[in-house]
Protein backbone atom coordinates (compact mmCIF):
# COMPACT_ATOMS: atom_id res chain seq x y z
CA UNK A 1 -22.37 -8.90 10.44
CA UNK A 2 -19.41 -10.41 9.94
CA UNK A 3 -19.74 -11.84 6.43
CA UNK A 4 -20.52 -7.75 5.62
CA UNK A 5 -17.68 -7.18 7.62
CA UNK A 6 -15.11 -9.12 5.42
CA UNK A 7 -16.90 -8.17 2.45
CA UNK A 8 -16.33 -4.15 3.01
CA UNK A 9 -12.26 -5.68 3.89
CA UNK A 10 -12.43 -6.66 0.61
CA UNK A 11 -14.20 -3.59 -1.25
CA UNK A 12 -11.23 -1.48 0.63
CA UNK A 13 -8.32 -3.69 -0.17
CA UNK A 14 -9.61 -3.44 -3.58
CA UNK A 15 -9.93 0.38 -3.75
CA UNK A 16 -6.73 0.65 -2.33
CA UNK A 17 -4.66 -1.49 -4.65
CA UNK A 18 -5.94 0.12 -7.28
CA UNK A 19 -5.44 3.18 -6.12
CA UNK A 20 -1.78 2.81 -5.57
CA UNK A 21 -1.35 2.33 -8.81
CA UNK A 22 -3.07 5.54 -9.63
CA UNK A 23 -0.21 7.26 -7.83
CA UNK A 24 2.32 4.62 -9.70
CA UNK A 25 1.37 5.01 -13.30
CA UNK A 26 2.37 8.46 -13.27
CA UNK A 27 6.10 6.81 -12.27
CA UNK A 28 5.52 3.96 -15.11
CA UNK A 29 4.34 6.28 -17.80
CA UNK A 30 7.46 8.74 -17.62
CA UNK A 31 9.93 8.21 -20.41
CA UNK A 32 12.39 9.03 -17.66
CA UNK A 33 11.06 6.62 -15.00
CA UNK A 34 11.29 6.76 -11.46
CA UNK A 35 14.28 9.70 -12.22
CA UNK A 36 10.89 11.41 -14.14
CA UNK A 37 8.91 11.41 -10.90
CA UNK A 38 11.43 13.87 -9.03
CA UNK A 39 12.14 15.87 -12.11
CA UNK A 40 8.40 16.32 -12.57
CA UNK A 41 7.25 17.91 -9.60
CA UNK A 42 6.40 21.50 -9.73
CA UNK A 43 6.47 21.17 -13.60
CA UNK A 44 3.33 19.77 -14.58
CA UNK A 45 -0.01 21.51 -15.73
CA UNK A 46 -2.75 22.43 -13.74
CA UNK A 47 -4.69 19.21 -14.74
CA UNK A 48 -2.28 16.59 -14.29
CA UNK A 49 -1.10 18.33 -11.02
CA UNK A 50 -4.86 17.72 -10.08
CA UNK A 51 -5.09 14.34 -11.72
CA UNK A 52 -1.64 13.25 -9.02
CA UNK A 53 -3.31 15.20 -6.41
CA UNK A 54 -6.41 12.32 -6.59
CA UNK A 55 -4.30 9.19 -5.67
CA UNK A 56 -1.11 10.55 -4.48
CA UNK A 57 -0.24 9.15 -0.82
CA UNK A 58 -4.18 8.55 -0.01
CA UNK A 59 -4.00 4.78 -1.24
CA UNK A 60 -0.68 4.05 0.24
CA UNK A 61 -2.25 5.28 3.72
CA UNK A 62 -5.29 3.45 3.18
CA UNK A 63 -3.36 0.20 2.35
CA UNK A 64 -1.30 1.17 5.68
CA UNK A 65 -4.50 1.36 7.55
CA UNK A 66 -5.58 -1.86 6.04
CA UNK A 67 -2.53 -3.71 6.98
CA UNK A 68 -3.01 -2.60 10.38
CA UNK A 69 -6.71 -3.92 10.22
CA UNK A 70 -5.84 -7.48 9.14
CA UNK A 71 -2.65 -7.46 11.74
CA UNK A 72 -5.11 -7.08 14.11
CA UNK A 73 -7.74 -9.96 12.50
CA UNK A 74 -4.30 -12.20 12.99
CA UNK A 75 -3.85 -10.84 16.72
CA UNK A 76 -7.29 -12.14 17.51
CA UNK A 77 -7.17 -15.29 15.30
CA UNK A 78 -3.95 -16.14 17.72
CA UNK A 79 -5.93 -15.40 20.93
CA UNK A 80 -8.98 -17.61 20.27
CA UNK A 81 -6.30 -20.59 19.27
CA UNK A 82 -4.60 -19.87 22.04
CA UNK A 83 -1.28 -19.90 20.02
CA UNK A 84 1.56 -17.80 21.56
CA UNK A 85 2.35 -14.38 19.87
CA UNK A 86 3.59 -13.03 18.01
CA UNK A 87 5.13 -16.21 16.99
CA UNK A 88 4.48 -16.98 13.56
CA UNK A 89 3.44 -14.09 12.97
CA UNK A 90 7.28 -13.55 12.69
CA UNK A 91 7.67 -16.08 10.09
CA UNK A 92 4.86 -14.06 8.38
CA UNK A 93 6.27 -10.60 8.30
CA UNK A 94 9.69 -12.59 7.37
CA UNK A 95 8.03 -14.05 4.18
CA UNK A 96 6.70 -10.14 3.28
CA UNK A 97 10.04 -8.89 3.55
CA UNK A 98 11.28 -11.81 0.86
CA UNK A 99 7.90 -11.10 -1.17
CA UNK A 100 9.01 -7.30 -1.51
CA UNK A 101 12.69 -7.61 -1.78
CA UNK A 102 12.04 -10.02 -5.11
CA UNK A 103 9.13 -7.17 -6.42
CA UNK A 104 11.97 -4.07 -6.18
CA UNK A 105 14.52 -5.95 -7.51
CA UNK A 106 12.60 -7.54 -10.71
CA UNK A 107 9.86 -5.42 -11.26
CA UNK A 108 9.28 -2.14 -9.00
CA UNK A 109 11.94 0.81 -7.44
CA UNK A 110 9.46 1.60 -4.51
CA UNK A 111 8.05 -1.12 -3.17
CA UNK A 112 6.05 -0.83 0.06
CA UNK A 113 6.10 -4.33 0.87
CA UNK A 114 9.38 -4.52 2.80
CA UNK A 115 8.32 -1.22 4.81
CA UNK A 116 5.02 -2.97 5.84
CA UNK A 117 7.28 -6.28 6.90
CA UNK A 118 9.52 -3.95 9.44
CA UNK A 119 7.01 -2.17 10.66
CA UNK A 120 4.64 -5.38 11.34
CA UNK A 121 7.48 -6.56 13.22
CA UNK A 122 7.50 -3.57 15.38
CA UNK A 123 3.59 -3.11 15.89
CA UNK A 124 3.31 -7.18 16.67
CA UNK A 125 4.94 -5.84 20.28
CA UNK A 126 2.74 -3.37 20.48
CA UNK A 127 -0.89 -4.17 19.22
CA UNK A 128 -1.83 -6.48 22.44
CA UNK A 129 -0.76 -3.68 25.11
CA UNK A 130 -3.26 -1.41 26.69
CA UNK A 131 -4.85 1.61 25.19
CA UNK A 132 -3.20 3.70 26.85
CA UNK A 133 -0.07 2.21 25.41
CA UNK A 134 -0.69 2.61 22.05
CA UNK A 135 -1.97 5.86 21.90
CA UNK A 136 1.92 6.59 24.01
CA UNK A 137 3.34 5.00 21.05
CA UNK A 138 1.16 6.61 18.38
CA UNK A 139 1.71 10.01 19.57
CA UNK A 140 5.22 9.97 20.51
CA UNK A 141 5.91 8.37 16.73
CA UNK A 142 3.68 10.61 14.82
CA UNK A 143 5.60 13.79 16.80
CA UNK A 144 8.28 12.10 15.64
CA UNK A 145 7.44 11.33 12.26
CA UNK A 146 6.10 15.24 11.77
CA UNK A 147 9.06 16.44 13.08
CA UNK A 148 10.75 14.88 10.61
CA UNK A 149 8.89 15.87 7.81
CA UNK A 150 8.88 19.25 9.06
CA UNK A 151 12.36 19.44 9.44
CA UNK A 152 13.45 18.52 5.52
CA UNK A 153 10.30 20.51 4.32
CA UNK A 154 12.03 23.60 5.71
CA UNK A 155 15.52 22.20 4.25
CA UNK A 156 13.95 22.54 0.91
CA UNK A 157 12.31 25.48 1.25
CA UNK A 158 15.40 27.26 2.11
CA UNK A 159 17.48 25.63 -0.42
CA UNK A 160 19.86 23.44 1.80
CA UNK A 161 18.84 19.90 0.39
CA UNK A 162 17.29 19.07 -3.06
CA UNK A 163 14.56 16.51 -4.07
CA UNK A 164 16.53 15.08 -6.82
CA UNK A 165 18.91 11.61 -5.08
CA UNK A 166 22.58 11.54 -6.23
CA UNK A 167 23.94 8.98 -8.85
CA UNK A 168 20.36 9.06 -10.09
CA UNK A 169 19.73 6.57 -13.08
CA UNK A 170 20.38 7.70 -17.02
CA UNK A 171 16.79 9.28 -17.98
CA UNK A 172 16.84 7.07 -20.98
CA UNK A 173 17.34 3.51 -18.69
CA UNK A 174 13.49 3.25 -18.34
CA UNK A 175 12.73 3.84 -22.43
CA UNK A 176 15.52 2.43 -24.18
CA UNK A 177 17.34 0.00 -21.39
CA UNK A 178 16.61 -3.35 -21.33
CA UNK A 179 15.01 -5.84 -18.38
CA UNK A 180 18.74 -6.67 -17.17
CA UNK A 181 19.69 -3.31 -17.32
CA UNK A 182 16.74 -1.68 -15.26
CA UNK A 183 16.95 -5.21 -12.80
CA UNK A 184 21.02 -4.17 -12.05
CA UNK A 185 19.83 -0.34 -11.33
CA UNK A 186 17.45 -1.33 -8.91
CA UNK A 187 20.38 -3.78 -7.29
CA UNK A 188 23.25 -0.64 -7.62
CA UNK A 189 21.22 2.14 -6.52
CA UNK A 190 19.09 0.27 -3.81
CA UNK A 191 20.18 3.22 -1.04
CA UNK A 192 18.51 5.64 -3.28
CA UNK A 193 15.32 3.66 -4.50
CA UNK A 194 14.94 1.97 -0.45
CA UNK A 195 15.23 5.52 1.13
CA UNK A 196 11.28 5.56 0.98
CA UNK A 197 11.67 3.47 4.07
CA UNK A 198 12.53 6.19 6.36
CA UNK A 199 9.03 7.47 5.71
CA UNK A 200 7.23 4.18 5.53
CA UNK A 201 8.21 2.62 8.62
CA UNK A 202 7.10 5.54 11.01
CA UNK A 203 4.15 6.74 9.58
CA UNK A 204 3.57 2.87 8.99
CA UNK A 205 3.47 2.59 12.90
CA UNK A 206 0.64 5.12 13.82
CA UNK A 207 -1.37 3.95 10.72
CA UNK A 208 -1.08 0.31 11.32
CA UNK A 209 -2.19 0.97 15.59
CA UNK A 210 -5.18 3.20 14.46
CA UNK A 211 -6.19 0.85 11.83
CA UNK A 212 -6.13 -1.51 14.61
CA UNK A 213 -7.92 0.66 16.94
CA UNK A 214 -10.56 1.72 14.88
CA UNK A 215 -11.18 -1.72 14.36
CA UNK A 216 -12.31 -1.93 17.48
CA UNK A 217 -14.19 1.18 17.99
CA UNK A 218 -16.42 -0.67 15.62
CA UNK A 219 -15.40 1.24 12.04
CA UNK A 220 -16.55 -1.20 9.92
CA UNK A 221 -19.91 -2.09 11.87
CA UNK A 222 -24.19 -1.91 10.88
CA UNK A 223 -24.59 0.09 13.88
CA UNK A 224 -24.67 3.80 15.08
CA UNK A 225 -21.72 3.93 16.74
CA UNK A 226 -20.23 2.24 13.76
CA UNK A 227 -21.70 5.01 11.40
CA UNK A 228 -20.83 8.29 13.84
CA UNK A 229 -17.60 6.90 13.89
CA UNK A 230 -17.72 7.59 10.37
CA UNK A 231 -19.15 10.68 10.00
CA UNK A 232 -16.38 12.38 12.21
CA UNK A 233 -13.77 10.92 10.61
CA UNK A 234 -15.11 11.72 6.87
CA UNK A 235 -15.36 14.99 8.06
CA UNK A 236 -11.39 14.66 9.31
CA UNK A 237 -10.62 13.35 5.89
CA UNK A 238 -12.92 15.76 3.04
CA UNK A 239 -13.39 19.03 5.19
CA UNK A 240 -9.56 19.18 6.66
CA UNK A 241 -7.22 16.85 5.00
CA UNK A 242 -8.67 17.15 1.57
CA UNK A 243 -8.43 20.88 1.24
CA UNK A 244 -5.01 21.43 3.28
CA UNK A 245 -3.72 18.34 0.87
CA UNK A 246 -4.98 20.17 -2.72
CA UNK A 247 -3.33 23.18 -1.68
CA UNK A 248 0.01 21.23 -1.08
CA UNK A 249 -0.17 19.49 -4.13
CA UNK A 250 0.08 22.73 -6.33
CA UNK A 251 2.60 24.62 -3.67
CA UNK A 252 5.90 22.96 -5.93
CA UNK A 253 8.36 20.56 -4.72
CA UNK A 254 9.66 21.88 -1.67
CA UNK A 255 6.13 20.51 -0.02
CA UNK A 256 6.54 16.94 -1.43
CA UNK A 257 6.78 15.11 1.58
CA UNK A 258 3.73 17.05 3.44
CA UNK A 259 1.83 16.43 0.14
CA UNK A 260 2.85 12.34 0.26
CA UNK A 261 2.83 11.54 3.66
CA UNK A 262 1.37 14.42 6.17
CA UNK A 263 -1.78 14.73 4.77
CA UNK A 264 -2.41 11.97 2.59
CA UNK A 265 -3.48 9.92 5.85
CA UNK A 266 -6.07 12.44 6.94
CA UNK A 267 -8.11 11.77 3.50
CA UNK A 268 -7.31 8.05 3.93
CA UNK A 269 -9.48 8.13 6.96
CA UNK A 270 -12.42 9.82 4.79
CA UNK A 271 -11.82 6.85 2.41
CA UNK A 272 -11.99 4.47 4.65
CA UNK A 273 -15.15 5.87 5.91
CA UNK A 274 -16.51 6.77 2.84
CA UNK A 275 -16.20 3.36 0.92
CA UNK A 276 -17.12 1.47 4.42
CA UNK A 277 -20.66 3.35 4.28
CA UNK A 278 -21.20 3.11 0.58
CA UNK A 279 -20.50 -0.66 0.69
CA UNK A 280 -23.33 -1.14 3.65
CA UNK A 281 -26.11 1.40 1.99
CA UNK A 282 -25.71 -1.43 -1.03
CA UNK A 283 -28.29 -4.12 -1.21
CA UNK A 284 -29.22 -7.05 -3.19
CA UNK A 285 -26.10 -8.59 -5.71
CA UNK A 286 -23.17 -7.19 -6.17
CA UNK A 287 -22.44 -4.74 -9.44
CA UNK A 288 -19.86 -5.43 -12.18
CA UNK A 289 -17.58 -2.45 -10.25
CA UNK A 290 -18.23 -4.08 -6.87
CA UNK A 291 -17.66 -7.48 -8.11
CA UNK A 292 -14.37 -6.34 -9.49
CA UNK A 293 -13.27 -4.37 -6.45
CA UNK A 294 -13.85 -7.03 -4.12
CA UNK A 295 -12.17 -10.23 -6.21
CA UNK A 296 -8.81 -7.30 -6.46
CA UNK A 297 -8.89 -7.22 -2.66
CA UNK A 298 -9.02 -11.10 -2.18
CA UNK A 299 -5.99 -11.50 -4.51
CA UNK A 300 -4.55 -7.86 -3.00
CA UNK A 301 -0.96 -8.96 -3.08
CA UNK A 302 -1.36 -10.98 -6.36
CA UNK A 303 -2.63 -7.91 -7.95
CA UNK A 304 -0.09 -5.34 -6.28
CA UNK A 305 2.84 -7.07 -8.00
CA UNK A 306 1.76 -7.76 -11.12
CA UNK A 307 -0.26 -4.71 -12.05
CA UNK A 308 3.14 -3.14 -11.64
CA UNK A 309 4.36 -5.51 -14.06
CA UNK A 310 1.89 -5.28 -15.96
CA UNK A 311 2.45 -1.75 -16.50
CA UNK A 312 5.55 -1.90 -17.09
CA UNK A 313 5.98 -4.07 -19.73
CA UNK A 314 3.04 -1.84 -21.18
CA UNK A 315 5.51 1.50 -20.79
CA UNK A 316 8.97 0.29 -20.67
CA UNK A 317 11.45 0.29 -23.46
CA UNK A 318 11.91 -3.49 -22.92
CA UNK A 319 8.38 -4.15 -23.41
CA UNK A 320 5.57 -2.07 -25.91
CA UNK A 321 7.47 1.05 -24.94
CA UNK A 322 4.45 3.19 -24.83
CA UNK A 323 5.49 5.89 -22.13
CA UNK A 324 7.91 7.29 -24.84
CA UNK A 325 5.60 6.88 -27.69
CA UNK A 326 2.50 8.94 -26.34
CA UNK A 327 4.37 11.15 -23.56
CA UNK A 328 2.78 14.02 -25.92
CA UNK A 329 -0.60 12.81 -24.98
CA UNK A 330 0.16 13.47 -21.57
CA UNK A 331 -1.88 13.12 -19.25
CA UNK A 332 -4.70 11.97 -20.78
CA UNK A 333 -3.27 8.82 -22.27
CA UNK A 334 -1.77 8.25 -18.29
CA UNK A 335 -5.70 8.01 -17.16
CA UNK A 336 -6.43 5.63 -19.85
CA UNK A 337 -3.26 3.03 -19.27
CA UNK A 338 -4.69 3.02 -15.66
CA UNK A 339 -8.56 2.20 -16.14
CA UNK A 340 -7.17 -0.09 -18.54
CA UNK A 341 -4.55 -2.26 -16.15
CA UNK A 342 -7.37 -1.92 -13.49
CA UNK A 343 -10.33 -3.15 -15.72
CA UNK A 344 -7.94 -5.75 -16.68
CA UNK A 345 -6.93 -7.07 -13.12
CA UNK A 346 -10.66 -6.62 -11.91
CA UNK A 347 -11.26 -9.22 -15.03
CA UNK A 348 -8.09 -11.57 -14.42
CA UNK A 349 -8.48 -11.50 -10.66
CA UNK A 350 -13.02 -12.71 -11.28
CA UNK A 351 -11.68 -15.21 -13.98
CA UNK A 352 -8.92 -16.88 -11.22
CA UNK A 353 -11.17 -17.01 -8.04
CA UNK A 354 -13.65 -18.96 -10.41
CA UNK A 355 -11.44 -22.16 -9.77
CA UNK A 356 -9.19 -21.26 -7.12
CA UNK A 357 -9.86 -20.03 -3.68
CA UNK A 358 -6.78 -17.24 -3.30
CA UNK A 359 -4.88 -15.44 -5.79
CA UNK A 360 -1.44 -17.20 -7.37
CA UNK A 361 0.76 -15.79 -4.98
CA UNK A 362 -1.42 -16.34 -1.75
CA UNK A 363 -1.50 -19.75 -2.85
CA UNK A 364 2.35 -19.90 -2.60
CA UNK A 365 2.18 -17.51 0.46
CA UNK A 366 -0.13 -19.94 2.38
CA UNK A 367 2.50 -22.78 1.52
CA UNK A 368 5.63 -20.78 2.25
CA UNK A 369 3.27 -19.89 5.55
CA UNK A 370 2.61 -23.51 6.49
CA UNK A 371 5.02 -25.68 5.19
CA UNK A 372 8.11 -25.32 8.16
CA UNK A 373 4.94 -25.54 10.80
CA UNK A 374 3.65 -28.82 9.38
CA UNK A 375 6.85 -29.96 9.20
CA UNK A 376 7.44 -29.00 12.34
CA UNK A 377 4.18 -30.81 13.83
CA UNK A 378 5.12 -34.17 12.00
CA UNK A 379 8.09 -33.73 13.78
CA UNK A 380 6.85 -33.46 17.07
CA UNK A 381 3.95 -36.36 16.47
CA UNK A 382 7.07 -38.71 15.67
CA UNK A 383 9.00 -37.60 19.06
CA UNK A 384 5.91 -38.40 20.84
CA UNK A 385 5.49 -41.69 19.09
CA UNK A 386 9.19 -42.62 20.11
CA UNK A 387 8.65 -41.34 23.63
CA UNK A 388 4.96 -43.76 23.71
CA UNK A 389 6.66 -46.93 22.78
């Protein structure tokens, strides 16, 4: 059960970081860039307004979820070690922070990676504290956190505050702008590009304790409690948040942040659900599209940062410049770029597992991980050395 376990982990992971850049290819194929993403809404047709409705916000929430899944995996790892926490699991969340800092500045304006490093910190004080506790904290947060929401939705909708951010980059940056140029945007409008955060962080903390939590109500199990667990929250996800979430997604820009980050985490649960039961009904050896799904979520943060990179250099003016070239192909052309970056990492991610047992940058992860704590136990095996003679 638990190989099938970590083998659904991976499926999810996999649908996930794919699916976030379902929701980013729509920034990376916009002559105008991230500016194009603000300057879009409430213009589009009724098909790519559908096609953004698909991926946009349910990935992200399912990645959140995830995150909170394998913070709690690292809870219980510390517990049966009997290792203090969250000790290094500080040092971890530390290294994600670095990890996504370096991804906005050289490749990618919003990067979740810091957002997920804060609010680990946070939920590493919380995730070992009674029920009870957590669902205090989740509630109280998520009031919070709708509040919010609520609060600039009805800003917008009576014209007090505008979705476009000041100081805003020139819309030709992304198309004719070189590397360095796009590299010292990122670094001069940071308040702009970071203000994501806001968003992230909260609605980070109630995704990353249920993710945890469901973990434990036995989500991911073979068993019936597993699979009515399921059932109600696929029903959550298709029959509330999926039809409430549509109807957002055509209602213009003044619903943009219900549409991203209200709703988006109902369906997430469906996902979760969905893909958990689909990946248990399977039998015998694994598919080409499994395959690929499940090597993606094993090198999840390899393929996170360079996918983006990959598409850029595919779009940008710096690299084939593409996004300007076939913007009147829109949004047709925007599907293709992204079955073809995902077909491509599936491939890349299969080829690098063949020889190597993590992804290129969870190799350097795990040494950045372990390197101060082995230097740290050679340390202390000298000091007791000294103290023995």
């Amino acid at each position: 059960m638990t190989t099938r376990r970590i083998d659904v982990l991976d499926v999810l992971r996999g649908v996930a970081i794919m699916g976030t850049l379902g929701t980013n290819i729509w920034i990376f194929t916009s002559p105008a860039g991230p500016e194009g993403l603000l300057d879009a809404l409430g213009r589009t047709g009724t098909v790519e307004t559908f096609l953004r409705f698909l991926a946009n916000g349910k990935f992200l929430a399912l990645l959140t979820l995830l995150f909170g899944v394998g913070l709690e995996l690292q809870y219980r790892s510390a517990a049966r070690r009997g290792a203090p926490w969250p000790g290094w699991y500080l040092w971890r969340a530390g290294l994600l922070f670095l990890e996504g800092l370096i991804h906005y500045v050289l490749i990618f304006e919003f990067d979740v990676l810091m957002g997920y490093a804060l609010t680990s910190i946070i939920v590493a004080y919380l995730i070992g504290r009674s029920d009870r506790a957590v669902r205090a904290w989740m509630i109280t947060v998520g009031s919070v956190f709708a509040a919010l929401v609520g609060l600039v939705t009805l800003a917008l909708a009576y014209g007090r505050a505008g979705m476009a951010p000041p100081a805003a980059a020139p819309s030709t940056l992304f198309s004719e702008g070189s590397y360095l140029d796009q590299v010292a945007a990122r670094i001069e409008l940071i308040g702009v590009y970071r203000i994501e955060v806001v968003f992230i962080v909260p609605m980070g903390i109630v995704l990353f304790l249920l993710g945890s939590r469901l973990m434990r109500a036995g989500v991911f199990e073979e068993s019936g409690r597993g699979a009515a667990l399921r059932r109600k929250l696929m029903v959550i996800g298709f029959g509330v948040g999926a039809p409430l979430n549509l109807l957002t997604s055509f209602a213009g820009e003044t619903w943009f942040l219900v549409d991203r980050y209200l709703l988006p985490p109902l369906v997430a649960l469906g996902l979760l659900a969905l893909v958990t039961t689909l990946v248990h009904r399977m039998a015998g050896a694994p598919g080409l599209l499994r395959r690929g799904l499940t090597n993606v979520g094993r090198t999840a943060l390899s393929c996170y940062v360079f996918q983006n990179l990959a598409a850029a250099a595919l779009c940008y003016g710096w690299g084939l410049g593409l996004a300007a070239e076939f913007d009147e192909l829109r949004p047709w052309w925007v599907v293709a770029a992204w079955a073809g970056v995902c077909a491509l990492f599936m491939t890349l991610s299969t080829l690098w597992l063949r020889r190597f047992e993590r992804g290129p940058l969870e190799l350097v992860w795990q040494w950045a991980y372990m390197a101060p704590q082995s230097h740290l136990r050679t340390n202390d095996k000298v000091m007791d050395n000294s103290i023995k003679r």
